[in-house]
PDB file of N, CA and C in Angstrom:
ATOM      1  N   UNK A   1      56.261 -40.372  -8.751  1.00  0.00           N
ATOM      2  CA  UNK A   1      57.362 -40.759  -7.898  1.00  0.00           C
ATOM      3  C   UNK A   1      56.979 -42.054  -7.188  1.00  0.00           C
ATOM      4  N   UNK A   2      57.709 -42.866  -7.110  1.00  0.00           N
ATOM      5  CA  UNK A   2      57.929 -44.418  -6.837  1.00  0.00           C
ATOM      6  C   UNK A   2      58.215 -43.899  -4.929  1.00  0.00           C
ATOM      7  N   UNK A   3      57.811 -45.020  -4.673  1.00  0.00           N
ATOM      8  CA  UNK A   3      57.957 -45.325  -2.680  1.00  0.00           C
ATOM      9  C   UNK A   3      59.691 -45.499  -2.396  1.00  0.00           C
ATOM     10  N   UNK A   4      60.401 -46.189  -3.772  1.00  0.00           N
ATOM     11  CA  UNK A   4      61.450 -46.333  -3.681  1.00  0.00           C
ATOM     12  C   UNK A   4      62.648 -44.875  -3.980  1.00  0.00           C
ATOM     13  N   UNK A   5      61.803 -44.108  -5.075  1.00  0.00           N
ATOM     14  CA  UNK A   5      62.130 -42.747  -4.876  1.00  0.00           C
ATOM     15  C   UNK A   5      62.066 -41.771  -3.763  1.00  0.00           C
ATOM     16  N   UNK A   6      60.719 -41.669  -3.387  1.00  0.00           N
ATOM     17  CA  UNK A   6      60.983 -41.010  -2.347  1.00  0.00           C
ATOM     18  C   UNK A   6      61.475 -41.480  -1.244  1.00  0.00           C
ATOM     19  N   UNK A   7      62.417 -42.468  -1.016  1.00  0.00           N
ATOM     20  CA  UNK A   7      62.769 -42.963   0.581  1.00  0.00           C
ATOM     21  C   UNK A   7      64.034 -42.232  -0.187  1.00  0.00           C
ATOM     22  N   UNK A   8      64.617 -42.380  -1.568  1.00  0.00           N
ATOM     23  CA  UNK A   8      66.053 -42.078  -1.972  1.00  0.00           C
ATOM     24  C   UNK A   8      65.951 -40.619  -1.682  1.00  0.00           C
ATOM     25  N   UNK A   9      65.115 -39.788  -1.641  1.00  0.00           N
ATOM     26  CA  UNK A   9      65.180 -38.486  -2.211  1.00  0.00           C
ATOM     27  C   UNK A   9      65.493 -38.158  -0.854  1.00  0.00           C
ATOM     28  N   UNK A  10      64.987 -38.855   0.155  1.00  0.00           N
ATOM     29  CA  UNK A  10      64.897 -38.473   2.095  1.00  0.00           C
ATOM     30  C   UNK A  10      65.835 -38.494   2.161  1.00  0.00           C
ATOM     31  N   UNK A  11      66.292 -39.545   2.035  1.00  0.00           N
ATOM     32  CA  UNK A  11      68.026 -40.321   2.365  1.00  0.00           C
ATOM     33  C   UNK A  11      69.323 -39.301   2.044  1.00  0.00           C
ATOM     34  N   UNK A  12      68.845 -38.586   0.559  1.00  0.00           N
ATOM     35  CA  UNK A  12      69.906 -37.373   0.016  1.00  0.00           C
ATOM     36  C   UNK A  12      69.777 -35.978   0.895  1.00  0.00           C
ATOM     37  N   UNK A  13      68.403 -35.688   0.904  1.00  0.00           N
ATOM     38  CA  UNK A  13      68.095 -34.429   1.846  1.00  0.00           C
ATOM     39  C   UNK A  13      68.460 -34.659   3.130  1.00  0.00           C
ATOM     40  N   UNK A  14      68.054 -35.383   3.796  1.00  0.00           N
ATOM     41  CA  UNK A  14      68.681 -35.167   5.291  1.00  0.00           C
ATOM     42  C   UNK A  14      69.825 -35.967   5.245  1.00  0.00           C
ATOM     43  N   UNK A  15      70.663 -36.466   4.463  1.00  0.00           N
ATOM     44  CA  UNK A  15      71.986 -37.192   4.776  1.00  0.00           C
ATOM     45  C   UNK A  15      71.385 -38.517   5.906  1.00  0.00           C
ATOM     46  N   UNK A  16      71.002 -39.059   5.495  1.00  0.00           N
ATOM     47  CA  UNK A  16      70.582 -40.764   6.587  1.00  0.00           C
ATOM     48  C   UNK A  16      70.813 -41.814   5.816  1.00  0.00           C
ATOM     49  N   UNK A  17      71.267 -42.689   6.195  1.00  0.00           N
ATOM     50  CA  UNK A  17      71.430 -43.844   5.684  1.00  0.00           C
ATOM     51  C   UNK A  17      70.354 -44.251   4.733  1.00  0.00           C
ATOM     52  N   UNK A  18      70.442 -45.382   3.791  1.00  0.00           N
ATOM     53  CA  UNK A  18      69.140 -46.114   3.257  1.00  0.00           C
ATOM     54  C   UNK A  18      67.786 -46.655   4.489  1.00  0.00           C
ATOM     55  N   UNK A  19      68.333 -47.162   5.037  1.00  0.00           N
ATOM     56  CA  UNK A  19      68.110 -48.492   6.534  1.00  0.00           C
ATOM     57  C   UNK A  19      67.351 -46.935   7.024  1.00  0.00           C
ATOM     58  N   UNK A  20      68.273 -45.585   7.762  1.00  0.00           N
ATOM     59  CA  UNK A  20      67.324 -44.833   8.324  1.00  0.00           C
ATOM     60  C   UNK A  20      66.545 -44.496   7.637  1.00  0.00           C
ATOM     61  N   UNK A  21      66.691 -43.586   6.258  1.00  0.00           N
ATOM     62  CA  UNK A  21      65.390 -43.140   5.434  1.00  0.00           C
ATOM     63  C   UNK A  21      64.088 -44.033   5.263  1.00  0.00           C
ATOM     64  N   UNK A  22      64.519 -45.211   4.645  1.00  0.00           N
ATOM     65  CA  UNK A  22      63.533 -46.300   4.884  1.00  0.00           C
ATOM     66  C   UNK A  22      62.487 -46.411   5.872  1.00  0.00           C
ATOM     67  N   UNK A  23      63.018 -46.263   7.583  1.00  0.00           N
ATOM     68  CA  UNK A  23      62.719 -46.730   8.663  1.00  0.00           C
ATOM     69  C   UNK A  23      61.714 -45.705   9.010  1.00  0.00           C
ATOM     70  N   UNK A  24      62.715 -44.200   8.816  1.00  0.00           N
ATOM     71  CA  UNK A  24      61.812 -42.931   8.920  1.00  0.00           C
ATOM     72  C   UNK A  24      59.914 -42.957   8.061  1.00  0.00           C
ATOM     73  N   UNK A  25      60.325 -43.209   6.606  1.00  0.00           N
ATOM     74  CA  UNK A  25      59.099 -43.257   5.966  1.00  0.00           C
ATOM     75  C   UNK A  25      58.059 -44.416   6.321  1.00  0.00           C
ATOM     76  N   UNK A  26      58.504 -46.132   6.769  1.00  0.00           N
ATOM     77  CA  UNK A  26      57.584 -46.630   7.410  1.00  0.00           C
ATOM     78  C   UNK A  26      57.443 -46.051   9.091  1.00  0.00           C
ATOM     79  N   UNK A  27      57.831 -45.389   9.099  1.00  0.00           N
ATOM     80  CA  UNK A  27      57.268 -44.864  11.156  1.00  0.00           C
ATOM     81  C   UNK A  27      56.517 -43.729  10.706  1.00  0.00           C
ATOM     82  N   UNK A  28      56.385 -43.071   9.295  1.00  0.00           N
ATOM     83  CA  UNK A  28      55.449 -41.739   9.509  1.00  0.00           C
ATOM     84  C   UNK A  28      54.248 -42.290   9.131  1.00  0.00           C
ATOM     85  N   UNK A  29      54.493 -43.120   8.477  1.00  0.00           N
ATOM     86  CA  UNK A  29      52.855 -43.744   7.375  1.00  0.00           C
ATOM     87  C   UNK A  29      51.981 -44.470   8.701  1.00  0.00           C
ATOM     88  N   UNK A  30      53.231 -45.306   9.676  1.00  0.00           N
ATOM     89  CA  UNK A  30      52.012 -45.682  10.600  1.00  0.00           C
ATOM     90  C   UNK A  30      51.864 -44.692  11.568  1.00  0.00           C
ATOM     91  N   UNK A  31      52.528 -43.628  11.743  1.00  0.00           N
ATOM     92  CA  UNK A  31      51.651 -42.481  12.533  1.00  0.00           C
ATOM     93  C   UNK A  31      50.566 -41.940  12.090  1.00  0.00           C
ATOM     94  N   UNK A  32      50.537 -41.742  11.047  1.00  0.00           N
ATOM     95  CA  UNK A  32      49.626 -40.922  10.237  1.00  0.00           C
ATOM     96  C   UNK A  32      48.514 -41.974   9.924  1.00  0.00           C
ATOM     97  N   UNK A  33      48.356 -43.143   9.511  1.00  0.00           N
ATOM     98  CA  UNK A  33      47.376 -44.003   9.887  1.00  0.00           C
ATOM     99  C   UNK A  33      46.714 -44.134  10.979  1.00  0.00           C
ATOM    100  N   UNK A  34      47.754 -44.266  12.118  1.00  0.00           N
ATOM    101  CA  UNK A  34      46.818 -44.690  13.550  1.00  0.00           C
ATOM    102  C   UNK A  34      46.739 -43.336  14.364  1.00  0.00           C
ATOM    103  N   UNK A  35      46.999 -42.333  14.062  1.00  0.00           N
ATOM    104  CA  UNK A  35      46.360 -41.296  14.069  1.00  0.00           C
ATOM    105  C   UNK A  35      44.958 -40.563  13.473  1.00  0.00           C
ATOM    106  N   UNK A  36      44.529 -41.714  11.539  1.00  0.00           N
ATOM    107  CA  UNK A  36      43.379 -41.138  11.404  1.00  0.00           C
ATOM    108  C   UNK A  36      42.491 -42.082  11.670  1.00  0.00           C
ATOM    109  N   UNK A  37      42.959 -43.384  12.289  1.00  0.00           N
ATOM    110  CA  UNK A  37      41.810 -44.454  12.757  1.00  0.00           C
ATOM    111  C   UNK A  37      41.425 -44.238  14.232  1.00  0.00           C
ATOM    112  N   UNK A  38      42.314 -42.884  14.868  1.00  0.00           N
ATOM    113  CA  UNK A  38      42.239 -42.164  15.851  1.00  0.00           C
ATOM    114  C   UNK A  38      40.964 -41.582  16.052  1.00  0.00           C
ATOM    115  N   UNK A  39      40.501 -40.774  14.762  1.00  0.00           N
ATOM    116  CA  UNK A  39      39.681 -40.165  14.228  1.00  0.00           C
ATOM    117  C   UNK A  39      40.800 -38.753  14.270  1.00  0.00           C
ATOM    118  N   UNK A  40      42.112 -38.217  14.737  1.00  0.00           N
ATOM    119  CA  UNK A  40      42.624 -37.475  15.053  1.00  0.00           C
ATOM    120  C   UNK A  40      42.844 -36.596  13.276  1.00  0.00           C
ATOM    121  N   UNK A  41      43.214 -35.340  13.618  1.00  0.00           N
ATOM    122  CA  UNK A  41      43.722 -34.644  12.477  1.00  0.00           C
ATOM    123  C   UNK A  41      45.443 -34.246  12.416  1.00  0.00           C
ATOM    124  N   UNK A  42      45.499 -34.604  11.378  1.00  0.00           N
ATOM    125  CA  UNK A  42      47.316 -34.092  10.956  1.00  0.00           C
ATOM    126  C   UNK A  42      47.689 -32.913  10.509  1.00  0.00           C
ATOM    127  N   UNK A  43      48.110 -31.997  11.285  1.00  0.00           N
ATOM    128  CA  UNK A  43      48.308 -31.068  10.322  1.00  0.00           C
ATOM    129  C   UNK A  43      49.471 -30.873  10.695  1.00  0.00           C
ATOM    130  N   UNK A  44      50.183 -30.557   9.257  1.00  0.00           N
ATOM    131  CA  UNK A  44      51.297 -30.002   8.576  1.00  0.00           C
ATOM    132  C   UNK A  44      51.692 -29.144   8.571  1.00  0.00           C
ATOM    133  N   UNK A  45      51.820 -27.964   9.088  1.00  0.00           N
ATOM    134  CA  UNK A  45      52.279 -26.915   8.672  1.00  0.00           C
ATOM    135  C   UNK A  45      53.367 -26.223   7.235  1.00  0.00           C
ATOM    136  N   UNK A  46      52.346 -25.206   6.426  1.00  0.00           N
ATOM    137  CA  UNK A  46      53.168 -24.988   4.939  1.00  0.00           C
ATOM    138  C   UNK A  46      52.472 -26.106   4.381  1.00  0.00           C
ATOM    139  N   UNK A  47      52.112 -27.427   4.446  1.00  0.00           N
ATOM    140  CA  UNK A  47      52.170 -28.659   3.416  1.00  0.00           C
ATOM    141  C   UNK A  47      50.623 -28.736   3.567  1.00  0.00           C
ATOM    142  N   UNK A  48      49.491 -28.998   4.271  1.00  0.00           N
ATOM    143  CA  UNK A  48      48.256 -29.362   4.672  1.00  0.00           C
ATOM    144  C   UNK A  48      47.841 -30.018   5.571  1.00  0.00           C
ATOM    145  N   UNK A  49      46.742 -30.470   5.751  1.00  0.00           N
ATOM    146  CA  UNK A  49      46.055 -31.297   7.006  1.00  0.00           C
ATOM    147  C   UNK A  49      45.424 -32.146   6.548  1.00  0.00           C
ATOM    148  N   UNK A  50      45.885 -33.206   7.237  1.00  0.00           N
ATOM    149  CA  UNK A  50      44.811 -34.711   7.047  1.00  0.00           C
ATOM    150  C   UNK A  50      43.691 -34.984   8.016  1.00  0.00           C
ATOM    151  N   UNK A  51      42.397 -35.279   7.597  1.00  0.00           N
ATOM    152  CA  UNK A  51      41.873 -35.355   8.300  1.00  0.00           C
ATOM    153  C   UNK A  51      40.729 -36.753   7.895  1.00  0.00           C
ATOM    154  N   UNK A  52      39.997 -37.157   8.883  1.00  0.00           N
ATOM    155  CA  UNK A  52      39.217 -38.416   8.268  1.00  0.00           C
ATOM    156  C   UNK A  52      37.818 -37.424   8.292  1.00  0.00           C
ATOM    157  N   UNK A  53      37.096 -38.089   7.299  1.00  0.00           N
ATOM    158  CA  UNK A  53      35.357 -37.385   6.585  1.00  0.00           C
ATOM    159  C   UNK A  53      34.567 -38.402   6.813  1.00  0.00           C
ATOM    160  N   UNK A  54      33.311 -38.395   7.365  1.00  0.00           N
ATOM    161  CA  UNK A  54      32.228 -39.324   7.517  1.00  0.00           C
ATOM    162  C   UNK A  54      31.727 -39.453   6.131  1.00  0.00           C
ATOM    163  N   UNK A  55      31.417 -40.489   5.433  1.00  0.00           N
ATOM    164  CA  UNK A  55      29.988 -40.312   4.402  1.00  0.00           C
ATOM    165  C   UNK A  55      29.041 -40.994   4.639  1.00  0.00           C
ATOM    166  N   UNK A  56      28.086 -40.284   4.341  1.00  0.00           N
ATOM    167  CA  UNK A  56      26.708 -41.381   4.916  1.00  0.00           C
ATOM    168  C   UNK A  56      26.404 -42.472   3.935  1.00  0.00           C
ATOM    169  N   UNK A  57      25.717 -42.571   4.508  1.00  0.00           N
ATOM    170  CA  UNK A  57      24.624 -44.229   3.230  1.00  0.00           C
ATOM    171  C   UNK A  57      23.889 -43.070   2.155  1.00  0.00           C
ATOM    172  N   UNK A  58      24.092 -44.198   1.259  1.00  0.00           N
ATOM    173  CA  UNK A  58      23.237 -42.913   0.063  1.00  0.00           C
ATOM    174  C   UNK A  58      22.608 -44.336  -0.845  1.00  0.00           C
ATOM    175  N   UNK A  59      22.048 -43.965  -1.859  1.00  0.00           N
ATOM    176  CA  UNK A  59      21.529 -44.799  -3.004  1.00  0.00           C
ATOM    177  C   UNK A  59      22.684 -44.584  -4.128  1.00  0.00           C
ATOM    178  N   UNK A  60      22.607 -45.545  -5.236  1.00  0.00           N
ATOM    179  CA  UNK A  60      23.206 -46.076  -6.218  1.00  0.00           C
ATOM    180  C   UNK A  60      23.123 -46.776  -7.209  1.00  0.00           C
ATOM    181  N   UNK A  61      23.888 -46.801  -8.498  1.00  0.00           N
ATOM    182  CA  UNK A  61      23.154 -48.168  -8.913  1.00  0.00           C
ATOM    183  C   UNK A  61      24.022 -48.375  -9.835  1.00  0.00           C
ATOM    184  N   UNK A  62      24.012 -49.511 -10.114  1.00  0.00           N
ATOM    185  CA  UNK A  62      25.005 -50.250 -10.533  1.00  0.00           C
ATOM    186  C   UNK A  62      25.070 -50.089 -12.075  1.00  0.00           C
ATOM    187  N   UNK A  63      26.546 -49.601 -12.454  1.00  0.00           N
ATOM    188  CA  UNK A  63      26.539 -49.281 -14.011  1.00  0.00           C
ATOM    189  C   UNK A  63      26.221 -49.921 -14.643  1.00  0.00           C
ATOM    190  N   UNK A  64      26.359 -51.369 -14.286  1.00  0.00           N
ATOM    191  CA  UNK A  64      26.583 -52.757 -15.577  1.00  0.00           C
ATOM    192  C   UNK A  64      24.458 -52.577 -15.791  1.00  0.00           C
ATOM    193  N   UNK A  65      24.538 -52.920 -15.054  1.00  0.00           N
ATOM    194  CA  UNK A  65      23.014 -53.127 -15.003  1.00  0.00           C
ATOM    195  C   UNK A  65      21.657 -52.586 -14.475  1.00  0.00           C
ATOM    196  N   UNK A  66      22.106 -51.133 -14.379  1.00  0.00           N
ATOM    197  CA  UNK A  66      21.322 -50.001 -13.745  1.00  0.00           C
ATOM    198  C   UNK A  66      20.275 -50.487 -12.817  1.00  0.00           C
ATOM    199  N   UNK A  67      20.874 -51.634 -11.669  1.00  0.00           N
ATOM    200  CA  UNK A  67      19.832 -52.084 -10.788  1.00  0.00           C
ATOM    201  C   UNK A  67      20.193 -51.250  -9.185  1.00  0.00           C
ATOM    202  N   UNK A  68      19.469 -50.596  -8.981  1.00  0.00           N
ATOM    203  CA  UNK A  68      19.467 -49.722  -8.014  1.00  0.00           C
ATOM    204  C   UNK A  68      20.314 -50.608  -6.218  1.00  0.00           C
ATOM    205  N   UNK A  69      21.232 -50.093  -5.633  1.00  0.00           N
ATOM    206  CA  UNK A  69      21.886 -50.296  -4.477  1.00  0.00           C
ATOM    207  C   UNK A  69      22.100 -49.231  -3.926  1.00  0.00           C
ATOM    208  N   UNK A  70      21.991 -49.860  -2.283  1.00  0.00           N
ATOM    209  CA  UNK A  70      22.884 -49.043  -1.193  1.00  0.00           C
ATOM    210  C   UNK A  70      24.101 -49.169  -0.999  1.00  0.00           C
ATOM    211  N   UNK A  71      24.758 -48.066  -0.834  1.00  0.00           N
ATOM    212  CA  UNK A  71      26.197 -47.727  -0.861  1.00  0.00           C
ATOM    213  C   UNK A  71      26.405 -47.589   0.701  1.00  0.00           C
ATOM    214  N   UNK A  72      26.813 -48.303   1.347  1.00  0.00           N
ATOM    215  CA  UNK A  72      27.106 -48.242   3.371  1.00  0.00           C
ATOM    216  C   UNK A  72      27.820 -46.799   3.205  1.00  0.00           C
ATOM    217  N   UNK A  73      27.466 -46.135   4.424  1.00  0.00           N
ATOM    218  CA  UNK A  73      28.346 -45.323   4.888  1.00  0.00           C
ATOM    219  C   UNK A  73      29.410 -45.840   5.492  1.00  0.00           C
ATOM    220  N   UNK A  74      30.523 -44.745   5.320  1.00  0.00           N
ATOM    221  CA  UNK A  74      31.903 -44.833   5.530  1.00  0.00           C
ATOM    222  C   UNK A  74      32.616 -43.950   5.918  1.00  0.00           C
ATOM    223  N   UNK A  75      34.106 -44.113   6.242  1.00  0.00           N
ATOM    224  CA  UNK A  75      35.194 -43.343   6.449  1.00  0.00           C
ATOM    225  C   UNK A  75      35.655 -43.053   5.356  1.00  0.00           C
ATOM    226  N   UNK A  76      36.527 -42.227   4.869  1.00  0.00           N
ATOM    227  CA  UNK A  76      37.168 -41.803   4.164  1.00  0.00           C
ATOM    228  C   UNK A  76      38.602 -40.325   4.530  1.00  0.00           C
ATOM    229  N   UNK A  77      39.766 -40.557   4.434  1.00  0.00           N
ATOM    230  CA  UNK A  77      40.772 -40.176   4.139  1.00  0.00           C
ATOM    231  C   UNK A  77      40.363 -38.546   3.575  1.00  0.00           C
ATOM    232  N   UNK A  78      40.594 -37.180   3.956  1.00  0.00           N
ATOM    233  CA  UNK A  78      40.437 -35.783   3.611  1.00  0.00           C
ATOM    234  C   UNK A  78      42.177 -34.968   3.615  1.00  0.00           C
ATOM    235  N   UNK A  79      42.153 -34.584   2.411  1.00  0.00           N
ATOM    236  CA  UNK A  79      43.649 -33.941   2.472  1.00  0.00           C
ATOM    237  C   UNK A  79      43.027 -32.140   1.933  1.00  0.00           C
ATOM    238  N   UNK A  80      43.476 -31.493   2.945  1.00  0.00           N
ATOM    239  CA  UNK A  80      43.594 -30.142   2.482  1.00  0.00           C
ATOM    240  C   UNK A  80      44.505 -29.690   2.583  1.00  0.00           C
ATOM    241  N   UNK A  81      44.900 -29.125   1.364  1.00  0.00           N
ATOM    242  CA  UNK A  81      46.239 -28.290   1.128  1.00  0.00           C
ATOM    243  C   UNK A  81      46.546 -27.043   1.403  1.00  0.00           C
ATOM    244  N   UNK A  82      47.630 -26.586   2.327  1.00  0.00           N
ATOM    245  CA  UNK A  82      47.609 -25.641   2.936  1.00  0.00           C
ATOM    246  C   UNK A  82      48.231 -24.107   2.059  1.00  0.00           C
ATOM    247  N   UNK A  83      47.948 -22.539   2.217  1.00  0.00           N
ATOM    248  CA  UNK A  83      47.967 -21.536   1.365  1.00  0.00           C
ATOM    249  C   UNK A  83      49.038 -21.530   0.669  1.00  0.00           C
ATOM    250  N   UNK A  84      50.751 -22.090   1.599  1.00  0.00           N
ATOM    251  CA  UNK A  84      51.697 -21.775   1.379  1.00  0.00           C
ATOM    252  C   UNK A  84      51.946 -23.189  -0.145  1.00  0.00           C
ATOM    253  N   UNK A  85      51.385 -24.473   0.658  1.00  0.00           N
ATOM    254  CA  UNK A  85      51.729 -25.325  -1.327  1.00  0.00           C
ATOM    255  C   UNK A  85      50.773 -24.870  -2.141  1.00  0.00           C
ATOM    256  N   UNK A  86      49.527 -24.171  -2.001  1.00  0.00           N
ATOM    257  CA  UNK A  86      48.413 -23.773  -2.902  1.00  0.00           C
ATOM    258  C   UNK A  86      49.406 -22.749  -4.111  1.00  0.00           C
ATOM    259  N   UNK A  87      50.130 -22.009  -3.070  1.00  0.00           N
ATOM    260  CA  UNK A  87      50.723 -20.961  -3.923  1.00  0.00           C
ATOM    261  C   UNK A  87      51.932 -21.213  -4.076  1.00  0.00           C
ATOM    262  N   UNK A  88      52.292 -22.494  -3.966  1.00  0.00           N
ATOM    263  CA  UNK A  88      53.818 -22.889  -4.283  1.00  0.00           C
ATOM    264  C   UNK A  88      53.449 -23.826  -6.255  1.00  0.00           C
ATOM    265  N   UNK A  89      52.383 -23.950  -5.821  1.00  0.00           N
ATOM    266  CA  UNK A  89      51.878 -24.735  -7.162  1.00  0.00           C
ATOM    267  C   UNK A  89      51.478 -23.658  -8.446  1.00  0.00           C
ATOM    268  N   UNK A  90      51.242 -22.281  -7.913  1.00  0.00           N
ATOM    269  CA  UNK A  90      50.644 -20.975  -9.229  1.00  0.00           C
ATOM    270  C   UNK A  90      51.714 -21.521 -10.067  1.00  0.00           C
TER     271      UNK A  90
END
Protein backbone atom coordinates (compact mmCIF):
# COMPACT_ATOMS: atom_id res chain seq x y z
CA UNK A 1 0.00 0.00 0.00
CA UNK A 2 1.21 3.39 -1.36
CA UNK A 3 1.19 6.74 1.27
CA UNK A 4 -1.22 7.88 -1.40
CA UNK A 5 -3.45 4.84 -0.67
CA UNK A 6 -3.59 4.93 2.60
CA UNK A 7 -4.47 8.75 3.06
CA UNK A 8 -7.47 7.51 0.31
CA UNK A 9 -8.47 4.61 2.38
CA UNK A 10 -8.69 7.31 5.73
CA UNK A 11 -10.50 9.75 3.71
CA UNK A 12 -13.34 6.78 2.77
CA UNK A 13 -13.43 5.37 6.41
CA UNK A 14 -13.93 8.31 8.38
CA UNK A 15 -15.73 10.41 5.61
CA UNK A 16 -12.94 13.62 5.64
CA UNK A 17 -12.05 15.42 2.99
CA UNK A 18 -8.69 14.68 0.88
CA UNK A 19 -6.98 18.13 2.49
CA UNK A 20 -8.30 16.53 6.08
CA UNK A 21 -7.16 12.87 5.57
CA UNK A 22 -3.94 14.10 4.22
CA UNK A 23 -3.43 16.60 7.15
CA UNK A 24 -4.55 13.87 9.71
CA UNK A 25 -1.74 11.31 8.40
CA UNK A 26 1.09 14.10 8.30
CA UNK A 27 0.09 15.23 12.17
CA UNK A 28 0.28 11.42 13.31
CA UNK A 29 3.74 10.60 11.67
CA UNK A 30 5.08 13.77 13.40
CA UNK A 31 3.61 12.71 16.69
CA UNK A 32 4.83 9.50 16.59
CA UNK A 33 8.33 10.69 15.59
CA UNK A 34 8.76 13.37 18.20
CA UNK A 35 7.42 11.23 20.56
CA UNK A 36 10.20 8.44 19.83
CA UNK A 37 13.05 11.11 19.71
CA UNK A 38 11.22 11.69 23.07
CA UNK A 39 12.60 8.45 23.92
CA UNK A 40 8.65 8.06 24.80
CA UNK A 41 6.57 4.77 23.93
CA UNK A 42 3.36 4.53 21.66
CA UNK A 43 1.08 2.34 22.39
CA UNK A 44 -1.84 1.41 20.46
CA UNK A 45 -4.23 -0.34 21.77
CA UNK A 46 -5.55 -3.83 19.64
CA UNK A 47 -2.71 -2.60 16.95
CA UNK A 48 0.88 -2.53 19.07
CA UNK A 49 3.49 -0.37 20.67
CA UNK A 50 6.24 1.62 19.39
CA UNK A 51 8.96 1.95 21.15
CA UNK A 52 12.77 3.21 20.56
CA UNK A 53 15.77 0.18 21.37
CA UNK A 54 19.33 1.14 22.28
CA UNK A 55 22.08 -0.92 20.31
CA UNK A 56 25.38 -0.88 21.43
CA UNK A 57 28.77 -0.67 19.48
CA UNK A 58 29.65 -4.08 18.35
CA UNK A 59 32.38 -5.32 15.72
CA UNK A 60 31.91 -6.00 11.97
CA UNK A 61 33.28 -6.34 8.86
CA UNK A 62 32.88 -5.37 5.81
CA UNK A 63 31.45 -7.83 3.11
CA UNK A 64 33.30 -6.44 0.08
CA UNK A 65 36.50 -6.93 1.72
CA UNK A 66 36.28 -8.80 4.99
CA UNK A 67 38.28 -5.91 6.70
CA UNK A 68 37.13 -5.84 10.17
CA UNK A 69 34.95 -2.38 11.57
CA UNK A 70 33.12 -0.78 14.30
CA UNK A 71 29.58 -0.43 13.94
CA UNK A 72 28.60 2.97 16.48
CA UNK A 73 25.93 2.34 18.67
CA UNK A 74 22.55 3.54 18.00
CA UNK A 75 18.87 4.15 18.18
CA UNK A 76 16.65 2.22 16.50
CA UNK A 77 12.74 2.22 15.91
CA UNK A 78 10.91 -1.26 17.97
CA UNK A 79 7.35 -2.26 16.82
CA UNK A 80 5.52 -4.89 18.86
CA UNK A 81 2.46 -6.22 17.77
CA UNK A 82 -0.22 -6.43 19.99
CA UNK A 83 -2.39 -10.18 20.84
CA UNK A 84 -5.49 -8.83 19.25
CA UNK A 85 -3.48 -8.13 15.33
CA UNK A 86 -1.22 -11.28 16.28
CA UNK A 87 -4.49 -13.15 16.08
CA UNK A 88 -6.17 -11.08 13.57
CA UNK A 89 -3.28 -12.30 11.20
CA UNK A 90 -3.85 -16.63 12.13
Amino acid sequence: MTKAELISRVKDSAALSADESTAFFHAFLYIVTAELVAGNEIPLPGFGRFSVKARPARNGRNPRTGEPLEIPACKTTKFTAAKALKDALK
